[in-house]
Protein backbone atom coordinates (compact mmCIF):
# COMPACT_ATOMS: atom_id res chain seq x y z
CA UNK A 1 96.59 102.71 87.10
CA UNK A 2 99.47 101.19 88.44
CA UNK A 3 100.03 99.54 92.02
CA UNK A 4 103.38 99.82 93.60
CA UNK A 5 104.57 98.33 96.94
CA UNK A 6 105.98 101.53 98.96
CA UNK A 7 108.69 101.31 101.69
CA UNK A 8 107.05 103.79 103.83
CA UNK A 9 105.35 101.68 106.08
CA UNK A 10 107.31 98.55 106.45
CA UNK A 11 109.60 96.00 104.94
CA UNK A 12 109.72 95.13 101.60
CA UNK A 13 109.06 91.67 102.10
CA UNK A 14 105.51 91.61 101.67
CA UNK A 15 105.28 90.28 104.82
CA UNK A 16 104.37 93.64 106.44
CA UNK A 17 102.65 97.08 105.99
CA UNK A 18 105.02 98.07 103.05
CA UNK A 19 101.74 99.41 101.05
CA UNK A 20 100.33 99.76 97.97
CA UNK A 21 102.13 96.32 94.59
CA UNK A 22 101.52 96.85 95.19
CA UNK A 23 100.94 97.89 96.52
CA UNK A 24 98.43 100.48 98.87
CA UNK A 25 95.61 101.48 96.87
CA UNK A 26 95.29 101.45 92.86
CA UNK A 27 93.98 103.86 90.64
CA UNK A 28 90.60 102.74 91.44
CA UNK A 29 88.80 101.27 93.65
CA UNK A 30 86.57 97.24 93.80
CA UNK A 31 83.54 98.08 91.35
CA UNK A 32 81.74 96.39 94.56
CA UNK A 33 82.31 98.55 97.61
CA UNK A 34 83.06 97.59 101.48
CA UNK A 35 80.58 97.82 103.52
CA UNK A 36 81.33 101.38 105.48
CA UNK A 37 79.01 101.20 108.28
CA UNK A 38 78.80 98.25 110.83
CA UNK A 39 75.10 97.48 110.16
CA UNK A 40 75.33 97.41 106.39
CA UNK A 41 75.47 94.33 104.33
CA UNK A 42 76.29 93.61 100.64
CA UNK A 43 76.67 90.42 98.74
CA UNK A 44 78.48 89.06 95.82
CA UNK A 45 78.32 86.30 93.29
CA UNK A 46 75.24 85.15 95.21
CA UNK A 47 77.11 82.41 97.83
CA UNK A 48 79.84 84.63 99.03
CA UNK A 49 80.74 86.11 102.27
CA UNK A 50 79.27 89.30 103.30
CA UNK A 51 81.36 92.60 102.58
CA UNK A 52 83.74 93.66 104.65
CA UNK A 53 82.84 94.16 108.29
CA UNK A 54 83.57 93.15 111.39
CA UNK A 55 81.50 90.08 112.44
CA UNK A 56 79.59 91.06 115.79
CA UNK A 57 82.03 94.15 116.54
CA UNK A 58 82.19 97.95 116.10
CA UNK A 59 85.41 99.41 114.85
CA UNK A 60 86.43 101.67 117.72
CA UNK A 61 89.21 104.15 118.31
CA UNK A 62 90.55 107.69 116.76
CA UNK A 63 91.80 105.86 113.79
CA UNK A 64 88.51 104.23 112.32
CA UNK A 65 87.42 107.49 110.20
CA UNK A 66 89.62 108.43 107.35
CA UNK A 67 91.43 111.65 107.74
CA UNK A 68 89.10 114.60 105.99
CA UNK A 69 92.43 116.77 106.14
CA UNK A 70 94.60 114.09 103.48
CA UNK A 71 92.25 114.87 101.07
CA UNK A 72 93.93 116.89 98.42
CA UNK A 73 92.27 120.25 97.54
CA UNK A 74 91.61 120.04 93.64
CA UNK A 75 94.02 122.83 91.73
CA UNK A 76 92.65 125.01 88.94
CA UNK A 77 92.34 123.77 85.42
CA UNK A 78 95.42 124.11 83.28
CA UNK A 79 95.19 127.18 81.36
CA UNK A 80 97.54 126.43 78.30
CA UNK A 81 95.44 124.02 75.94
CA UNK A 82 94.93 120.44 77.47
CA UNK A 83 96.82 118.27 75.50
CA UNK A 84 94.85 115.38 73.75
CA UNK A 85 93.63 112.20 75.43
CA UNK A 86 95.45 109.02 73.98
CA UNK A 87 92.64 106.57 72.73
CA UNK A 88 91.62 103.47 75.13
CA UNK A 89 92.31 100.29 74.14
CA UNK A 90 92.78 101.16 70.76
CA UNK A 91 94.32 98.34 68.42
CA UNK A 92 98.38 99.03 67.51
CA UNK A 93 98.42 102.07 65.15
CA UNK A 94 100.17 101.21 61.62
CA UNK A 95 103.89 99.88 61.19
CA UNK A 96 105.06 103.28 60.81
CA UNK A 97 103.62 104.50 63.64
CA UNK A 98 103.64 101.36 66.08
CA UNK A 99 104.64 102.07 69.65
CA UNK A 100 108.75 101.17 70.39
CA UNK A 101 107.27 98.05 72.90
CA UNK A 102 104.62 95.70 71.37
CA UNK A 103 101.62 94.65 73.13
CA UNK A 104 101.50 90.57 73.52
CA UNK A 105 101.74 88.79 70.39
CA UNK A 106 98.75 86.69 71.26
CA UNK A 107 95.36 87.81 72.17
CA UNK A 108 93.84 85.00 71.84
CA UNK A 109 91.00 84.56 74.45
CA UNK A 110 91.81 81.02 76.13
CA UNK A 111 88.67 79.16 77.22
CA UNK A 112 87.32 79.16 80.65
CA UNK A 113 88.62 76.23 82.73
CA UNK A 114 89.53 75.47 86.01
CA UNK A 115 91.88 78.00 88.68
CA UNK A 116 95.08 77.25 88.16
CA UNK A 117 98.00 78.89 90.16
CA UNK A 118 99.25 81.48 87.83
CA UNK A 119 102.91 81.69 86.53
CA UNK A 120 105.68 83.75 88.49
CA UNK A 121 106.41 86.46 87.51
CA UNK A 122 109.86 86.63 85.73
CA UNK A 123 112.65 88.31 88.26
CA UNK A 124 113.31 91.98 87.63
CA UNK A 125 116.99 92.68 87.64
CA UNK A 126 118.16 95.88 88.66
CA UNK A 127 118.27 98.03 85.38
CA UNK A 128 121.46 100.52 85.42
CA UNK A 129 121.16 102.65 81.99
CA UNK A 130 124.24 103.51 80.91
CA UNK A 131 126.00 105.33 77.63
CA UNK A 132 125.70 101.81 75.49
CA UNK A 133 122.08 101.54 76.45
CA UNK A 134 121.68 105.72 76.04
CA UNK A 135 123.48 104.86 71.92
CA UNK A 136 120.45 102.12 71.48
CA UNK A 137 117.37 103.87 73.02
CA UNK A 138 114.54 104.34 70.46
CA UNK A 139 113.71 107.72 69.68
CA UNK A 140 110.57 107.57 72.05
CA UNK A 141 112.74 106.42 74.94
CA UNK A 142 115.41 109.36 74.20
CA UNK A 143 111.96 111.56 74.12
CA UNK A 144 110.78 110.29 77.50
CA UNK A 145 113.66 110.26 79.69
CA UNK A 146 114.32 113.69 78.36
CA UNK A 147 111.12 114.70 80.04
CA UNK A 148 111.62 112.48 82.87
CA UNK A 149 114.96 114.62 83.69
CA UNK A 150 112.73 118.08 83.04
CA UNK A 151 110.50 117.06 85.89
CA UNK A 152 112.71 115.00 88.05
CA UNK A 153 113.11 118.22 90.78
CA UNK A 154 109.36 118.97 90.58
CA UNK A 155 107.98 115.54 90.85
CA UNK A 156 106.06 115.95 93.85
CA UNK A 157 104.34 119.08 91.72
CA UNK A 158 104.23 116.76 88.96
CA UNK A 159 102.15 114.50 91.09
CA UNK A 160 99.99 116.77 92.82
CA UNK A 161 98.89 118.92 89.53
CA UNK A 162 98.09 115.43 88.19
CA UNK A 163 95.45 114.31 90.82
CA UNK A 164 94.09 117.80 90.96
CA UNK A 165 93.85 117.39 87.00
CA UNK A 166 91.89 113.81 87.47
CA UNK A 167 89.70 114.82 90.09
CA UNK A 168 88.71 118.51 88.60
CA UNK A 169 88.26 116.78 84.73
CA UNK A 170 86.42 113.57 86.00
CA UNK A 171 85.12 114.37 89.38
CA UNK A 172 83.19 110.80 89.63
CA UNK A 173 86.72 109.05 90.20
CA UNK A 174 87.57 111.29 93.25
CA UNK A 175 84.89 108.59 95.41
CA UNK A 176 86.52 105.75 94.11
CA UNK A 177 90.37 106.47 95.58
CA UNK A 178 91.36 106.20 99.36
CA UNK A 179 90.19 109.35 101.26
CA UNK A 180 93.49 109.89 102.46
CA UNK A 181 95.94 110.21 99.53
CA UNK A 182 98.79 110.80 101.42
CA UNK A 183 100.96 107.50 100.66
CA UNK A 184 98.55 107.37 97.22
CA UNK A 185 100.42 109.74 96.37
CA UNK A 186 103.49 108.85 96.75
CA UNK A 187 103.50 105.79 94.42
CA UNK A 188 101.24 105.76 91.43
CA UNK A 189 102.15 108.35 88.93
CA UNK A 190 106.59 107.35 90.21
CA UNK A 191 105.05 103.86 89.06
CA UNK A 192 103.21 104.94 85.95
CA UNK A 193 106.54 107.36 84.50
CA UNK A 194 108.73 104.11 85.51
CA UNK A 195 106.96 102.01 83.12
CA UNK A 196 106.81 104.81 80.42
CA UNK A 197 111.18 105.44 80.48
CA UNK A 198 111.38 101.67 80.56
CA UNK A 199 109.28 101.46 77.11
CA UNK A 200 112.23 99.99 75.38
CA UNK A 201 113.06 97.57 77.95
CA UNK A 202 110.19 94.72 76.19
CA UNK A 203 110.88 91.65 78.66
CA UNK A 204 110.61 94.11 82.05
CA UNK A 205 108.15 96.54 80.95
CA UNK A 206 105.26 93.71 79.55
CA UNK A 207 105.75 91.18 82.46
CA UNK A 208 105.24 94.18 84.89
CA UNK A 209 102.26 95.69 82.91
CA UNK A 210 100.79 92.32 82.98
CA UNK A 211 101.15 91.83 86.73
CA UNK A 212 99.89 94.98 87.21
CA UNK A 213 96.54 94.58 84.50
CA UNK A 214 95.71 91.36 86.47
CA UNK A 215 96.43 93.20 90.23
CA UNK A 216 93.99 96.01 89.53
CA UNK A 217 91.15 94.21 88.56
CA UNK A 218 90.54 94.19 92.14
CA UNK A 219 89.63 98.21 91.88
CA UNK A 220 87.40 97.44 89.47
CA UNK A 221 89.77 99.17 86.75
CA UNK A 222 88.21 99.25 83.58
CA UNK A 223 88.89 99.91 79.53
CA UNK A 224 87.27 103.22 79.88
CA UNK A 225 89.17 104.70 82.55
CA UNK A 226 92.57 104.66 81.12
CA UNK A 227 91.81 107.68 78.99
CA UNK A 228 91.17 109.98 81.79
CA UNK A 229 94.49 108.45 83.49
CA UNK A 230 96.25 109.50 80.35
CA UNK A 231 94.86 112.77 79.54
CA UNK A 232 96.14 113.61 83.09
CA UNK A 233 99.16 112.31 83.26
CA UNK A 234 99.45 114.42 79.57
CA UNK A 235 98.26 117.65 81.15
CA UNK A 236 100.43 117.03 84.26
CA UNK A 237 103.62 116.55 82.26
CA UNK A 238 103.59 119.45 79.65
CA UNK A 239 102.86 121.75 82.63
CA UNK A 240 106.05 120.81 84.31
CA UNK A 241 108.08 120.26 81.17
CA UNK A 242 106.77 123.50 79.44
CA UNK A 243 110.06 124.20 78.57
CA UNK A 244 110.98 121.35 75.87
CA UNK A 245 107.24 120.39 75.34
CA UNK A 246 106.57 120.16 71.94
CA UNK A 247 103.97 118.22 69.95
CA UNK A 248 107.29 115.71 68.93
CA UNK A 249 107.32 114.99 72.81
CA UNK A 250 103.20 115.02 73.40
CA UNK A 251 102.87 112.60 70.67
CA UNK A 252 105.76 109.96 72.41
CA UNK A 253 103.90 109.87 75.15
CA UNK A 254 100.79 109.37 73.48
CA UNK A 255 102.44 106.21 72.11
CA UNK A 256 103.93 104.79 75.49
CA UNK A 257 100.61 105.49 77.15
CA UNK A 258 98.59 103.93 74.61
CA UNK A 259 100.73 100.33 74.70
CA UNK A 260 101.11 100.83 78.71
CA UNK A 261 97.21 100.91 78.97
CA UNK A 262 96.78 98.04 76.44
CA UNK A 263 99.05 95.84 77.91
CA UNK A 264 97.33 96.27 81.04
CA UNK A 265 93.97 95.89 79.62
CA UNK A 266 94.68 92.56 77.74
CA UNK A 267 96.02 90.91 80.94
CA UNK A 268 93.10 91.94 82.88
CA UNK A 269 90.27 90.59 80.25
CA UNK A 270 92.35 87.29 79.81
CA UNK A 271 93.03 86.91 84.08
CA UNK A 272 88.90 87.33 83.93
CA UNK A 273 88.06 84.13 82.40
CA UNK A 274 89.91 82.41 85.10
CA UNK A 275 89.88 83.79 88.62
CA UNK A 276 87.70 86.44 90.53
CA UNK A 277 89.16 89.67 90.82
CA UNK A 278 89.18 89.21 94.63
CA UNK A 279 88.25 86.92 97.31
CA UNK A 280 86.60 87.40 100.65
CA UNK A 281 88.43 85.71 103.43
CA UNK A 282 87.21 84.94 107.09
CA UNK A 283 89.49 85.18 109.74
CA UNK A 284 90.05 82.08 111.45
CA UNK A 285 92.63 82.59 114.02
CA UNK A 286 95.04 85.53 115.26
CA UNK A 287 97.80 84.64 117.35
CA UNK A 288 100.08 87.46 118.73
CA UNK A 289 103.50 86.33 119.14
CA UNK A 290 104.64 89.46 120.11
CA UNK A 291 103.25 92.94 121.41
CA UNK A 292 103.06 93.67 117.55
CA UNK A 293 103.71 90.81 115.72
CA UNK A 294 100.95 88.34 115.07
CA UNK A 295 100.32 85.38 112.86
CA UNK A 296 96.75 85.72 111.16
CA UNK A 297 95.28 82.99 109.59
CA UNK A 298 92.48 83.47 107.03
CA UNK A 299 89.40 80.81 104.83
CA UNK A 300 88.53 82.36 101.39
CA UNK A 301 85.48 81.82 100.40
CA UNK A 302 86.21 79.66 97.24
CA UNK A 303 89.39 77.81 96.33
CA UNK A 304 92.83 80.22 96.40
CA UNK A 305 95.46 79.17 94.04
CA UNK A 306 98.96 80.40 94.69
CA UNK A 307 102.80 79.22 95.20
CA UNK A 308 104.92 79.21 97.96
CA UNK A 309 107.38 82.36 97.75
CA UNK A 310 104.36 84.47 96.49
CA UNK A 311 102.69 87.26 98.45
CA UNK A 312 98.82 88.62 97.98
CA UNK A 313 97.34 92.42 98.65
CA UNK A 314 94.94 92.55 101.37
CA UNK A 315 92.65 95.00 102.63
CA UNK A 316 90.68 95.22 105.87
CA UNK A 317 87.13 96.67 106.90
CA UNK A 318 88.43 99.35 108.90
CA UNK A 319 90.57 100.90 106.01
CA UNK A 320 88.25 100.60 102.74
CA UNK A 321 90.11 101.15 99.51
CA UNK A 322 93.55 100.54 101.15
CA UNK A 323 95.57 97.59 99.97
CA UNK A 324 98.73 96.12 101.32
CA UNK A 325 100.93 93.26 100.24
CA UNK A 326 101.49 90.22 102.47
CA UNK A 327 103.44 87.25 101.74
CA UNK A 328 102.15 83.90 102.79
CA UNK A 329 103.69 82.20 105.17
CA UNK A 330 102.97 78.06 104.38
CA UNK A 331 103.16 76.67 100.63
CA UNK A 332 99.39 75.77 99.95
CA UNK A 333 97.53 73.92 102.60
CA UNK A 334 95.29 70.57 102.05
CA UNK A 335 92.32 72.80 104.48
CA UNK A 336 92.78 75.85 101.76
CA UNK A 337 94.12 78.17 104.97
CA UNK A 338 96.44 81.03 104.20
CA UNK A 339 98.44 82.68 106.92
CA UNK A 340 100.22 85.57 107.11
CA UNK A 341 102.70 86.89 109.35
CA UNK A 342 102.01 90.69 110.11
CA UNK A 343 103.60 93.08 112.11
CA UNK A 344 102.46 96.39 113.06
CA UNK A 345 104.62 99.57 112.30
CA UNK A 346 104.29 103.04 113.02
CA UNK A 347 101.51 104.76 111.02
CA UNK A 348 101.01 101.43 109.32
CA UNK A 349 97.19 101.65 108.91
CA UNK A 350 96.35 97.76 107.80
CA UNK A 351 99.29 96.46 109.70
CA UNK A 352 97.99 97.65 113.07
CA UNK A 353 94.62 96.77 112.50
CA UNK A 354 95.40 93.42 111.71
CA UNK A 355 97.82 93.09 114.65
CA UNK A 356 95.42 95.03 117.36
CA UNK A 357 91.87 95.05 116.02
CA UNK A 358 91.57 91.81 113.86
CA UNK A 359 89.59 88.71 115.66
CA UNK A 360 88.10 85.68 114.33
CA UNK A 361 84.95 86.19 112.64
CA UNK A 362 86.45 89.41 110.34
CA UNK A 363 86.21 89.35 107.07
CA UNK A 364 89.25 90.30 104.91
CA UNK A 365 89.04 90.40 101.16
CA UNK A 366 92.34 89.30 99.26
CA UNK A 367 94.01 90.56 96.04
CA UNK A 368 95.62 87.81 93.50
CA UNK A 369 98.54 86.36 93.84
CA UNK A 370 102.22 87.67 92.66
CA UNK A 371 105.70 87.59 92.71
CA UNK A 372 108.58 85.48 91.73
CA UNK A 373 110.63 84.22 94.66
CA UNK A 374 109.36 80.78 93.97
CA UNK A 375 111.55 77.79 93.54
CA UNK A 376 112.73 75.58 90.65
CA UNK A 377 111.78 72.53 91.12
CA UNK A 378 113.11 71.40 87.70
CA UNK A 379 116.61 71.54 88.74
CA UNK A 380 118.85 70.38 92.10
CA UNK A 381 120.35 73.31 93.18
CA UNK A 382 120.81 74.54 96.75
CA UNK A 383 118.65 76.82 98.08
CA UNK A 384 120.26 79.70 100.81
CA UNK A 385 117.71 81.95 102.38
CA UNK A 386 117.70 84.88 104.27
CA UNK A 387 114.71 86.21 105.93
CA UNK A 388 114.95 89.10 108.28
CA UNK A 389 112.06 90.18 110.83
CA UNK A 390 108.68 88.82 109.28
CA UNK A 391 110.28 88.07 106.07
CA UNK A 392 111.33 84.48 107.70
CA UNK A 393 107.08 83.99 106.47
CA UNK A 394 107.94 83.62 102.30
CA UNK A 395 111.19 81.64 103.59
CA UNK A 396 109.28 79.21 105.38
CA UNK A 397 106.99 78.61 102.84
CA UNK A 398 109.64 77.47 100.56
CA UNK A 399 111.02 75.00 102.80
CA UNK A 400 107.40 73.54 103.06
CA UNK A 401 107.51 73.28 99.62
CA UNK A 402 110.65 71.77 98.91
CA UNK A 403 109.59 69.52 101.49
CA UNK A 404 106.24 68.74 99.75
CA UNK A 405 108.19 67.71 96.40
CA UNK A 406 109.68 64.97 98.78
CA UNK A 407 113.60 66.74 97.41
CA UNK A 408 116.63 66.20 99.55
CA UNK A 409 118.29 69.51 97.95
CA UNK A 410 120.42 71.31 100.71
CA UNK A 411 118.20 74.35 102.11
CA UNK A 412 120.46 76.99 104.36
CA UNK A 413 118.13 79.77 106.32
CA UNK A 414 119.84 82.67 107.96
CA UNK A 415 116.98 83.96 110.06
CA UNK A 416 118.00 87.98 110.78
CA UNK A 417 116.72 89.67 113.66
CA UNK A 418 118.01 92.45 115.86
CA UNK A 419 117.38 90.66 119.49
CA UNK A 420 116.54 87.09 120.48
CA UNK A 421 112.97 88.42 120.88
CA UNK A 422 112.17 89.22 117.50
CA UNK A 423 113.17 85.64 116.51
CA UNK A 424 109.59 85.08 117.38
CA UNK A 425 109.01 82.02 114.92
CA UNK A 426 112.11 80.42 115.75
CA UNK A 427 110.83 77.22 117.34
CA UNK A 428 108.76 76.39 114.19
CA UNK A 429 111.68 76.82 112.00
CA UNK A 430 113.54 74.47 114.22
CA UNK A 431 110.91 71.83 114.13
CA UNK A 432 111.21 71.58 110.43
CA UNK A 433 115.43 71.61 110.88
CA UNK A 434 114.57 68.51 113.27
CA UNK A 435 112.25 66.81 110.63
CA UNK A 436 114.18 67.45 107.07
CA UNK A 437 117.89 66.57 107.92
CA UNK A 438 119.00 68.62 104.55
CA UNK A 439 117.59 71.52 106.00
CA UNK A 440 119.82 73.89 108.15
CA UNK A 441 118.52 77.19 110.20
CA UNK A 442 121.14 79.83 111.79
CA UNK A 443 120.15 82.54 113.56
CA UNK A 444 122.11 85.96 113.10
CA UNK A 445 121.54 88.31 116.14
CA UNK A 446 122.75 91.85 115.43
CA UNK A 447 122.79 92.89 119.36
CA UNK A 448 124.44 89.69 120.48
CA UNK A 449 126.66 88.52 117.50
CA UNK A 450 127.57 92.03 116.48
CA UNK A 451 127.55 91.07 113.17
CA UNK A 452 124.62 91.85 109.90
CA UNK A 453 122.81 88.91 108.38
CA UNK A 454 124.66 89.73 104.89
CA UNK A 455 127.66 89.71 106.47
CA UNK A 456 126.93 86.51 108.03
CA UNK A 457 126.71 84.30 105.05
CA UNK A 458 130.27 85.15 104.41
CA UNK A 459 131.56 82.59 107.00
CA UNK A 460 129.47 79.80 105.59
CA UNK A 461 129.66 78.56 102.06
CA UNK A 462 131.01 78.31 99.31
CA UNK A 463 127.66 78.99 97.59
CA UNK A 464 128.46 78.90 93.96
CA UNK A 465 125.70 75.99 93.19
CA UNK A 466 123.21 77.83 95.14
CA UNK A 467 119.81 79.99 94.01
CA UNK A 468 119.91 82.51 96.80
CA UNK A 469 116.46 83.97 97.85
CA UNK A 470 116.13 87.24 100.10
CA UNK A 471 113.52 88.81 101.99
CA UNK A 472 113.19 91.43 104.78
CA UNK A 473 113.28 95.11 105.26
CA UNK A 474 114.28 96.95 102.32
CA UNK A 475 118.00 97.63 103.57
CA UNK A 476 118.60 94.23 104.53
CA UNK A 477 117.09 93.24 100.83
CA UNK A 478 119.99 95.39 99.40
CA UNK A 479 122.81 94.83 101.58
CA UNK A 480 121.60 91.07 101.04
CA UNK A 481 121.96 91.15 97.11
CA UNK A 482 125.19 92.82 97.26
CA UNK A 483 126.58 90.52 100.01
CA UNK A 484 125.54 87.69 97.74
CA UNK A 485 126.74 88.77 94.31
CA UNK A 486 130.36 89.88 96.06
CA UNK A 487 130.57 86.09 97.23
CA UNK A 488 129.66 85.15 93.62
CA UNK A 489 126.20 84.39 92.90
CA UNK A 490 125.16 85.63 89.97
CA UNK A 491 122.30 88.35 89.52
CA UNK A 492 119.68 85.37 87.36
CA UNK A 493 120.34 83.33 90.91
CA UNK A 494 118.95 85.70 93.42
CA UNK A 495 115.51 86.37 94.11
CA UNK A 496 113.43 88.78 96.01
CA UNK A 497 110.17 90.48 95.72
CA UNK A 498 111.95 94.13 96.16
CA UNK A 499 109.09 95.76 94.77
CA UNK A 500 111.06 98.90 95.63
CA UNK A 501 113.87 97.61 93.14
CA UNK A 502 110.73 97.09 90.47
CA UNK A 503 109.60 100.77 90.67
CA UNK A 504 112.57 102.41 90.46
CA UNK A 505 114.22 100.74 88.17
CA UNK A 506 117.19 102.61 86.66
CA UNK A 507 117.09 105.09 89.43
């Protein structure tokens, strides 16, 4: 059920093949499927592009077929009693026996209008739980992290045992997930028991359900399947925890599962009376600035409302069911064109088809837009930005838009990159330094300055008055943060889309 951006493949920027945010594949897969021959054709909503496929052009190579060897061998059936499925969608129970968190206040249905870019998503601040937070945990939370500590050196079992458990119980979802499950999972059930210890944690906990509701619509989630997902994850748990399980413990769960699902399930039927839960998207153009960096540049087939700073989950043809997370790279275009800047990594399925196989004429379909790194543009602070590798793509976006709101606020970029030839948009972001005379652009060259981006920012400054925005691989992303609240910036003043940050929160 949930979608998590991984930091196997790629940086955490969204700007490349870090999988899923989400983030990689969901719990389930687009009601509608890809087309998974090249001859075959589907349709949607009547005047939209055909299905994925490659326009005119055979996927070729070893890598087109899904590995038959990642598929997971179903376990046996538990043999201790299966412990009871929480109910789907169910309203709250009664006072006494409400769930610690409380699902949105209002669920009122708001009437259809026009697309409108949806709201950031509030930052996510690193949560560190410590003895204060331990005295003021509900008795739920104590409950969960208790098992969470039981399973922590199995949780690869955990995880296993709990796919085995969906696909032997409900067999019919096993078509719907990613034939390969390798990097699957890795990420959904860490996601899922993140949410579930953060139960107390209200403000965290409903934004990311919410974001999360509204992501997987694109799987074609629905009401119904969140039972199964919790009966699993149920099944999965008192396995691994048989020590402490208890029917104290089973019912806890049974309470953060049932206000996890519901939060989810509100934000998806609300995010359906406003936007599709995907859009097809034609590539226009693919320019390759590097041997494996290119800039792709995609139409969707009806109007795509987003904000600069945000990032999207993509998939291609050649990879059905497999979403990752790129960040776009211009603030919203008059022509509707979205581009992304991509770069292929090793065993990075998406990322190297985009970079080697994609051509004009492909047809992409997109996720909805997320994320937070978006600016203010209710106040007059400075911005300072640091973008490493292809995470300069989010950066420059929010110059266009500062630009765009005709503001003269002072915008500092500190473009990282390990040799002068992976500064490969350098001469754009030096056109806009020539056109906006607030804006300034350094480059920080490990090999040649000896010296890390974070470390960089240290000469310049001060940057008290500053909101600070980061993006790059995930170790620049944390030596970035840490570099900035050293020199004083506080935590509310720094923004990134460190999905790996969001997942493991507390960790």
């Amino acid at each position: 059920m949930f979608e998590a951006r991984h930091t196997m493949d790629a940086p955490t920027t969204a700007s490349a093949d870090n999988g899923t945010s989400g983030g990689g594949g969901g719990w389930f897969t687009p009601h509608t499927q890809p087309a998974s021959t090249p001859g075959s054709e589907q349709t949607a909503e009547g005047s939209r592009l055909a299905a994925l496929r490659p326009v005119g052009r055979t996927p070729q190579g070893p890598d087109t077929a899904p590995r038959a060897q990642d598929t997971p061998q179903p376990a046996p059936a538990p043999q201790h009693a299966a412990a009871p499925s929480p109910a789907p969608a169910a309203p709250p129970a009664p006072a006494e026996q409400a769930p610690p968190v409380p699902t949105p206040t209002s669920h009122a249905t708001p009437a259809p209008g026009p697309a409108q870019p949806p709201p950031p998503d509030p930052r996510v601040p690193p949560q560190r739980t410590n003895p204060a937070q331990a005295q003021q945990a509900s008795p739920d939370a104590i409950l969960i992290r208790r098992t969470m500590a039981e399973v922590a050196p199995v949780a690869d079992k955990v995880t296993s045992y709990f796919y085995a458990l969906l696909f032997v119980r409900h067999p019919d979802l096993r078509s719907l997930f990613p034939a390969a499950m390798d990097t699957q999972r890795d990420r959904l059930l860490k996601a899922l028991l993140t949410a579930a210890e953060h139960i107390d944690n209200t403000p965290v906990l409903v934004d990311y359900l919410q974001n999360l509701g509204r992501g997987h619509r694109k799987y074609g989630t629905r009401a119904e399947h969140y039972p199964a997902v919790g009966e699993c994850l149920i099944g999965a748990l008192s396995k691994y925890a048989e020590r402490i399980w208890d029917p104290e413990l089973e019912a806890a769960w049974v309470r953060a599962y049932t206000t996890i699902s519901q939060v989810m399930i509100d934000a998806a039927a609300t995010d359906e009376l406003r936007a599709p839960a995907w859009w097809y998207a034609e590539v226009v153009s693919h320019d390759l600035r590097t041997p494996d960096v290119a800039v792709v540049t995609v139409r969707p087939d009806q109007p795509y409302p987003f904000l600069a700073g945000q990032y999207t989950s993509l998939e291609t043809p050649w990879w059905p069911r497999i979403w990752r997370h790129y960040s776009f790279a211009s603030a919203p275009r008059s022509d509707g064109l979205l581009s992304f800047h991509v770069k292929a990594v090793p065993a990075g399925w998406v990322s190297n088809a985009l970079v080697h196989r994609a051509r004009p004429g492909d047809i992409l379909r997109l996720g909805p837009p997320a994320g937070s790194m978006t600016v203010d543009h209710t106040t007059d602070s400075g911005l300072l930005c640091l973008g490493g590798g292809t995470g300069i793509a989010p950066i420059k976006a929010l110059v266009e838009d500062v630009a765009e709101h005709g503001e003269r606020r002072p915008v500092e970029v500190f473009y990282g990159a390990r040799t002068d030839h992976d500064l490969y948009d350098i001469d754009t972001m030096l056109r806009l330094q020539q056109s906006h005379p607030w804006l300034s652009v350094r480059a920080v060259i490990d090999q040649l300055a000896r010296v890390q981006l974070p470390d960089a920012i240290r000469q310049y400054g001060p940057w008290n008055e500053y909101d600070a925005f980061v993006s790059g691989p995930p170790g620049m992303i944390r030596s970035g943060v840490d570099a900035l609240r050293d020199i004083g910036i506080p935590s509310n003043r720094i923004r990134h889309d460190s999905v790996e940050e969001l997942v493991v929160i507390g960790d």
